[in-house]
N, C-alpha and C. Protein backbone atom coordinates (compact mmCIF):
# COMPACT_ATOMS: atom_id res chain seq x y z
N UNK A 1 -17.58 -6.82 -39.85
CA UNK A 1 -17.77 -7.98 -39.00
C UNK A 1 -19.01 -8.73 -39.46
N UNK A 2 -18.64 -10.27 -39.90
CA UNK A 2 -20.09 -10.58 -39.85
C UNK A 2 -20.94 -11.49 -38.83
N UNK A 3 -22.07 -11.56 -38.86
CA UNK A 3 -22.68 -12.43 -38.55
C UNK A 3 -22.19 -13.54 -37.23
N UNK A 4 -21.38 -14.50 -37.61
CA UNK A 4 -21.08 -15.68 -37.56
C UNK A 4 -19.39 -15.05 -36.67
N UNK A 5 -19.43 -14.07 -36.64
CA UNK A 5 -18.11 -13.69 -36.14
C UNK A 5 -18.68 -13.00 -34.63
N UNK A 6 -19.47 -12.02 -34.82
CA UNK A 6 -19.83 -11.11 -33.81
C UNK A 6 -20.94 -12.35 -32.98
N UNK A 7 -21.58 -13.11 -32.85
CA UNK A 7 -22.30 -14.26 -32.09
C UNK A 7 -21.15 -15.13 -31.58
N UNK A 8 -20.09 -15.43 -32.06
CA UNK A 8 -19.23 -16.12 -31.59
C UNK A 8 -17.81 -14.66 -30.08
N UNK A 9 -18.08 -13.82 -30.89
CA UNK A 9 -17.56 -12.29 -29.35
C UNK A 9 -18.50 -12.68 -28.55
N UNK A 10 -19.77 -12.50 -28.84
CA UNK A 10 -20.34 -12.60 -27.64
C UNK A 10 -20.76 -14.28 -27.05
N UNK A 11 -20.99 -14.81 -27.69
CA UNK A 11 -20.80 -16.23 -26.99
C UNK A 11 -19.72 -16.42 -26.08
N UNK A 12 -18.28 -16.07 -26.44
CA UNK A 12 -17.07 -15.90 -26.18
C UNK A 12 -16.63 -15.11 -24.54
N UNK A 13 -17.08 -14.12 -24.69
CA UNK A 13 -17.58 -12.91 -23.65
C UNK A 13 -18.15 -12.80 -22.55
N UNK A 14 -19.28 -14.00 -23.02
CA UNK A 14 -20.18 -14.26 -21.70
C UNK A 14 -19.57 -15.71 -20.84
N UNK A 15 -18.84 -16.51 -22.04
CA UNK A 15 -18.13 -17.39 -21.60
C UNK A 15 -16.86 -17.46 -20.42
N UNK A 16 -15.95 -16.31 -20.98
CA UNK A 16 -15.28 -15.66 -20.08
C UNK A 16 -15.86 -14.83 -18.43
N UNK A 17 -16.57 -14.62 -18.76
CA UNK A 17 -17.28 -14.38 -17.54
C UNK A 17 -17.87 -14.95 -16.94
N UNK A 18 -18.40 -16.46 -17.32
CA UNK A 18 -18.70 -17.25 -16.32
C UNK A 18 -17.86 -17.76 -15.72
N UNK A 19 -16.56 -18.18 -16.72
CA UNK A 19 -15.60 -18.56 -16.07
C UNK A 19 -14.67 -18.06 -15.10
N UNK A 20 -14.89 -16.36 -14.71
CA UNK A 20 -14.11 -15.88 -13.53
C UNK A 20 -14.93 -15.85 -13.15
N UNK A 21 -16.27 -16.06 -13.02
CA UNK A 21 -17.66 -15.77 -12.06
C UNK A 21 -17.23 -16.80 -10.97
N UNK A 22 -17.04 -18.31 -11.89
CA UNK A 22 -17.38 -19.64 -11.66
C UNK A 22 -15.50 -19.59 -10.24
N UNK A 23 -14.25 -18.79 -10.86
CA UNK A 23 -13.77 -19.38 -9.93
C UNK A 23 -13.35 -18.84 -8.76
N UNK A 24 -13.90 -16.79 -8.99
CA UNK A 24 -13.91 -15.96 -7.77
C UNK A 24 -14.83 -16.71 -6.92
N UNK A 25 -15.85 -17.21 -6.85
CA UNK A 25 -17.16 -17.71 -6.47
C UNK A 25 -16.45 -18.86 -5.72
N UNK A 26 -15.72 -20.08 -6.55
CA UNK A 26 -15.12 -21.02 -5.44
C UNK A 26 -14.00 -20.68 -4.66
N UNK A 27 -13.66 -19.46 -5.23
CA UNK A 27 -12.34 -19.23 -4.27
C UNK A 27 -12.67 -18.90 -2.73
N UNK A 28 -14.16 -17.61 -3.01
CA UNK A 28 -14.32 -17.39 -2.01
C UNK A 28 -14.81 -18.57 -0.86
N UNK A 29 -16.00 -19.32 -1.51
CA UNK A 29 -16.64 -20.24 -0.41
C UNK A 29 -15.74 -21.09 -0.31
N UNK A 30 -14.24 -21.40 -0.44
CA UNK A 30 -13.87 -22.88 -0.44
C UNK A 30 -12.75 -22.84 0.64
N UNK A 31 -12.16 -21.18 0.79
CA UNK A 31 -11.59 -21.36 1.99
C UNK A 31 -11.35 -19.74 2.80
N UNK A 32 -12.20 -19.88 3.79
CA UNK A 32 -12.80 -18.37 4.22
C UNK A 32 -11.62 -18.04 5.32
N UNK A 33 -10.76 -18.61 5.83
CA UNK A 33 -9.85 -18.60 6.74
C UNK A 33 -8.66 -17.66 6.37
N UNK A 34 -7.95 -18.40 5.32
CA UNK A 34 -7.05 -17.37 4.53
C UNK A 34 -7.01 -17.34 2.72
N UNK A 35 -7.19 -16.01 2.98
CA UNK A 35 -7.98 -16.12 1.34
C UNK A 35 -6.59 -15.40 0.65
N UNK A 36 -5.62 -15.00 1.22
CA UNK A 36 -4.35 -14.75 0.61
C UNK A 36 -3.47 -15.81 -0.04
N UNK A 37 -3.54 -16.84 0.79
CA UNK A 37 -2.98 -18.27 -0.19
C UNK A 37 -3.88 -18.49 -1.25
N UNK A 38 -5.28 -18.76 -0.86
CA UNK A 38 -6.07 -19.20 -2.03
C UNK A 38 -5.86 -18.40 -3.34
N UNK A 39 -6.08 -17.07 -3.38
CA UNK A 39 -6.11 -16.23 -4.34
C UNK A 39 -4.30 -15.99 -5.12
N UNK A 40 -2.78 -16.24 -4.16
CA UNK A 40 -2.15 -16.50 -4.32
C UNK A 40 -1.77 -17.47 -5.27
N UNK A 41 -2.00 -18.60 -4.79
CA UNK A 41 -1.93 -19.83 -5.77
C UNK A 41 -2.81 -19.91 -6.89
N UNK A 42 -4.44 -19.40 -7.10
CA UNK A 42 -4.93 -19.47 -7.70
C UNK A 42 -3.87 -18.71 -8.83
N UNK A 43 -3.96 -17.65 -8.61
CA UNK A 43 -3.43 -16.39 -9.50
C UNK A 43 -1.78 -17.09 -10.47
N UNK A 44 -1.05 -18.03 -9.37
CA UNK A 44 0.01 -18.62 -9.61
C UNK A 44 -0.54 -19.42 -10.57
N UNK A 45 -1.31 -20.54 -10.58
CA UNK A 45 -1.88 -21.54 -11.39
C UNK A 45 -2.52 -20.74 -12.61
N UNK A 46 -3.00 -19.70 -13.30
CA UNK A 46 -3.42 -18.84 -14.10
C UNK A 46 -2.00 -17.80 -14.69
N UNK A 47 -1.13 -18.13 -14.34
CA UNK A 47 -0.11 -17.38 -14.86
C UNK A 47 0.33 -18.47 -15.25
N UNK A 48 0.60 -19.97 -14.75
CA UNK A 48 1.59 -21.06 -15.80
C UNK A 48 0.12 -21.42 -17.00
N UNK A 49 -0.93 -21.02 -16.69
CA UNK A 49 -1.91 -21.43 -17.90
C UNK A 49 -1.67 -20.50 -18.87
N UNK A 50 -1.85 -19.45 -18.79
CA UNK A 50 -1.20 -18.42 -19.95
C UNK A 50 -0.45 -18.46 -20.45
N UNK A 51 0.94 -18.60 -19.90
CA UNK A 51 2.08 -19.09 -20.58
C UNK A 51 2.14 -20.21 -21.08
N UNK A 52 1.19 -21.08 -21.01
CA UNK A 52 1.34 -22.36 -21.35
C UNK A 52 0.36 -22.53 -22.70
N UNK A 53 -0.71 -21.09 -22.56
CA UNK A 53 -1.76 -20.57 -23.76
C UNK A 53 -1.17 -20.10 -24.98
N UNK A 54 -0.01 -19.29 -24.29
CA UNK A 54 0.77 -18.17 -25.70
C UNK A 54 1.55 -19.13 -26.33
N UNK A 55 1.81 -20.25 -26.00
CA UNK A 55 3.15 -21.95 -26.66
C UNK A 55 1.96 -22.49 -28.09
N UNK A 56 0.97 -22.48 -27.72
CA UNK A 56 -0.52 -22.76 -28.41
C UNK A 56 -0.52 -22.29 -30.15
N UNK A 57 -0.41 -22.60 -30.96
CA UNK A 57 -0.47 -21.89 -32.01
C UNK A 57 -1.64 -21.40 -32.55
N UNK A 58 -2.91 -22.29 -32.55
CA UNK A 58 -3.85 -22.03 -33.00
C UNK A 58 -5.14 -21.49 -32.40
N UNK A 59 -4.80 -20.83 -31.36
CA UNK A 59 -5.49 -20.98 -30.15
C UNK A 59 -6.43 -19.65 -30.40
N UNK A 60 -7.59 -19.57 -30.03
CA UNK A 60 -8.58 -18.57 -30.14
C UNK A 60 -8.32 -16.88 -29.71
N UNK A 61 -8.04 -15.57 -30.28
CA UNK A 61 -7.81 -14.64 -29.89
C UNK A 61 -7.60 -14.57 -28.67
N UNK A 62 -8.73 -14.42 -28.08
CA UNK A 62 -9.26 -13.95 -27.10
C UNK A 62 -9.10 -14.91 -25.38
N UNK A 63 -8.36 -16.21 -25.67
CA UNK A 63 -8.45 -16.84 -24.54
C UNK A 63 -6.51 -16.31 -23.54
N UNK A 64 -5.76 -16.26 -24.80
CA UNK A 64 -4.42 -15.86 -23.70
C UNK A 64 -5.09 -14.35 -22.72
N UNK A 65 -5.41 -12.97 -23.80
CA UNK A 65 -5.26 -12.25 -22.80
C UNK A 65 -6.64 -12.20 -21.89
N UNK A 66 -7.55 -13.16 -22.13
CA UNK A 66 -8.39 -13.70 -21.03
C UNK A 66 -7.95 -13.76 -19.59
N UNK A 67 -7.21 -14.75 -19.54
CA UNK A 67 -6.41 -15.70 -18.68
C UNK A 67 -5.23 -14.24 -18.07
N UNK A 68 -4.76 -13.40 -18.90
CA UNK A 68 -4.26 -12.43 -17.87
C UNK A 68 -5.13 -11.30 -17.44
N UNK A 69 -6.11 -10.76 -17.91
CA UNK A 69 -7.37 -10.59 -16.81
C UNK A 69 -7.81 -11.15 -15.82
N UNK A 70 -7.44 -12.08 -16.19
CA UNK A 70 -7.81 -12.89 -14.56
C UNK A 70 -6.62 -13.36 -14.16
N UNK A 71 -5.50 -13.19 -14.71
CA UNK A 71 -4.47 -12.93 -13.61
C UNK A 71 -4.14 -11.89 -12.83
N UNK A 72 -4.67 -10.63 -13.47
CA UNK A 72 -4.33 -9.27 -12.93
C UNK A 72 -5.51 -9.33 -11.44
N UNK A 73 -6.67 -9.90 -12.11
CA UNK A 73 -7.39 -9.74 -11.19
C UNK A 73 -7.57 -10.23 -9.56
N UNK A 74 -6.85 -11.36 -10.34
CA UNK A 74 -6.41 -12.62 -8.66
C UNK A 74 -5.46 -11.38 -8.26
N UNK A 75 -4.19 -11.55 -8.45
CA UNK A 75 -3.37 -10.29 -8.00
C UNK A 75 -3.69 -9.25 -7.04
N UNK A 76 -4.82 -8.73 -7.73
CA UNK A 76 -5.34 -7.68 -7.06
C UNK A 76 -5.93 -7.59 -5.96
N UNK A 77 -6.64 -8.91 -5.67
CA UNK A 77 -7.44 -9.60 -4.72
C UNK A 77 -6.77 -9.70 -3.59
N UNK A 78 -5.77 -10.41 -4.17
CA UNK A 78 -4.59 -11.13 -3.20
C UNK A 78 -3.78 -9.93 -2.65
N UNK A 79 -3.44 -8.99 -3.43
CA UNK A 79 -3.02 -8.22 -2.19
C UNK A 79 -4.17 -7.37 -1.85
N UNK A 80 -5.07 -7.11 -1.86
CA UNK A 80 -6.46 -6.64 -0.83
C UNK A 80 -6.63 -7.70 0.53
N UNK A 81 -6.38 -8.60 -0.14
CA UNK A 81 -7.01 -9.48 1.27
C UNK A 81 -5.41 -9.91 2.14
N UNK A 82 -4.70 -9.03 1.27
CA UNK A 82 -3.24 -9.53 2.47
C UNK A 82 -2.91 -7.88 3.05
N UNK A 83 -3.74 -7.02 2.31
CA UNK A 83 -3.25 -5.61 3.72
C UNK A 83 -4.72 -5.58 4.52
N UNK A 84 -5.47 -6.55 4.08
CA UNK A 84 -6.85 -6.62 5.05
C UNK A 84 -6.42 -7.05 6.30
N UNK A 85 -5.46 -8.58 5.95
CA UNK A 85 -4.92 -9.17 7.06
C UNK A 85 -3.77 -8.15 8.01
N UNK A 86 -3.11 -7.71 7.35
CA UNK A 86 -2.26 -6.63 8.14
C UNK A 86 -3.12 -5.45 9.03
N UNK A 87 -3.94 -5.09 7.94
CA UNK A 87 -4.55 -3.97 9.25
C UNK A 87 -5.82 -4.70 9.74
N UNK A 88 -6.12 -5.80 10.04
CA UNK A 88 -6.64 -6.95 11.28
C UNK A 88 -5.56 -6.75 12.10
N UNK A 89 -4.00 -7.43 12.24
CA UNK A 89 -3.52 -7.74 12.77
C UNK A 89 -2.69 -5.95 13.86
N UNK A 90 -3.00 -5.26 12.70
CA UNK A 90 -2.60 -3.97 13.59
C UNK A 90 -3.29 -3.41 14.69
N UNK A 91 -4.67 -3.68 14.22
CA UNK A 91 -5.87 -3.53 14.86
C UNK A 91 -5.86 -4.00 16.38
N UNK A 92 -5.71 -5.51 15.98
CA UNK A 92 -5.71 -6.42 17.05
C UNK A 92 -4.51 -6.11 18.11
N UNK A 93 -3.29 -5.76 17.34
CA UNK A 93 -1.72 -5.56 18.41
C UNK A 93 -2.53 -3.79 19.38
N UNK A 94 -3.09 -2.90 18.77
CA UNK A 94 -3.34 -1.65 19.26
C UNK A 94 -4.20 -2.41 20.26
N UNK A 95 -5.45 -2.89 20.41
CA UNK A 95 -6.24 -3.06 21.15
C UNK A 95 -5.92 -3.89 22.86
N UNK A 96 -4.80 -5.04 22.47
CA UNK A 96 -4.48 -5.68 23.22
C UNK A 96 -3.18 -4.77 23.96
N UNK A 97 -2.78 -3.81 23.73
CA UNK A 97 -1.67 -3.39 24.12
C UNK A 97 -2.20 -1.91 25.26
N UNK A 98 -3.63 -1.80 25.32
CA UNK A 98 -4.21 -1.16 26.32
C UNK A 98 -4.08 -1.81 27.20
């Protein structure tokens, strides 16, 4: 590896990580109500970018399976914060049913 290759991984690297920094970060503050759509759609909108990355011919290693890291990751989110909402809502049916 030289030089001019390994500064450009890590330029690359840290880049990628600002960029899921930059949109876990707005996902969360932008809509605190239901974060299952947000992270839903987000995750939706990052799966037609990928596919729309791999059509790309010349396109930089490292940016398709970027983009499904951070699709796996929305995913993951999204269903955390949708059995969060379920056991809220179980919570809530037990309590009221005293």
């Amino acid at each position: 590896m030289t030089g001019s290759s390994t500064t450009q991984t890590i330029v690359s690297s840290f880049a990628l990580l600002g960029f899921y920094a930059f949109v876990l970060w707005r996902a969360i503050k932008r809509n605190p109500g239901n974060r299952v759509i947000e992270f839903g759609s987000m995750a939706l909108v990052v799966f037609f970018a990928m596919a729309g990355a791999m059509q790309i011919p010349n396109l930089p290693g490292w940016v398709a399976p970027g983009l499904g890291v951070l699709f796996l990751l929305l995913g993951f989110l999204m269903i955390l914060f949708l059995l969060q909402q379920g056991y809220n809502a179980i919570r809530r049916r037990r309590g009221s049913g005293r």
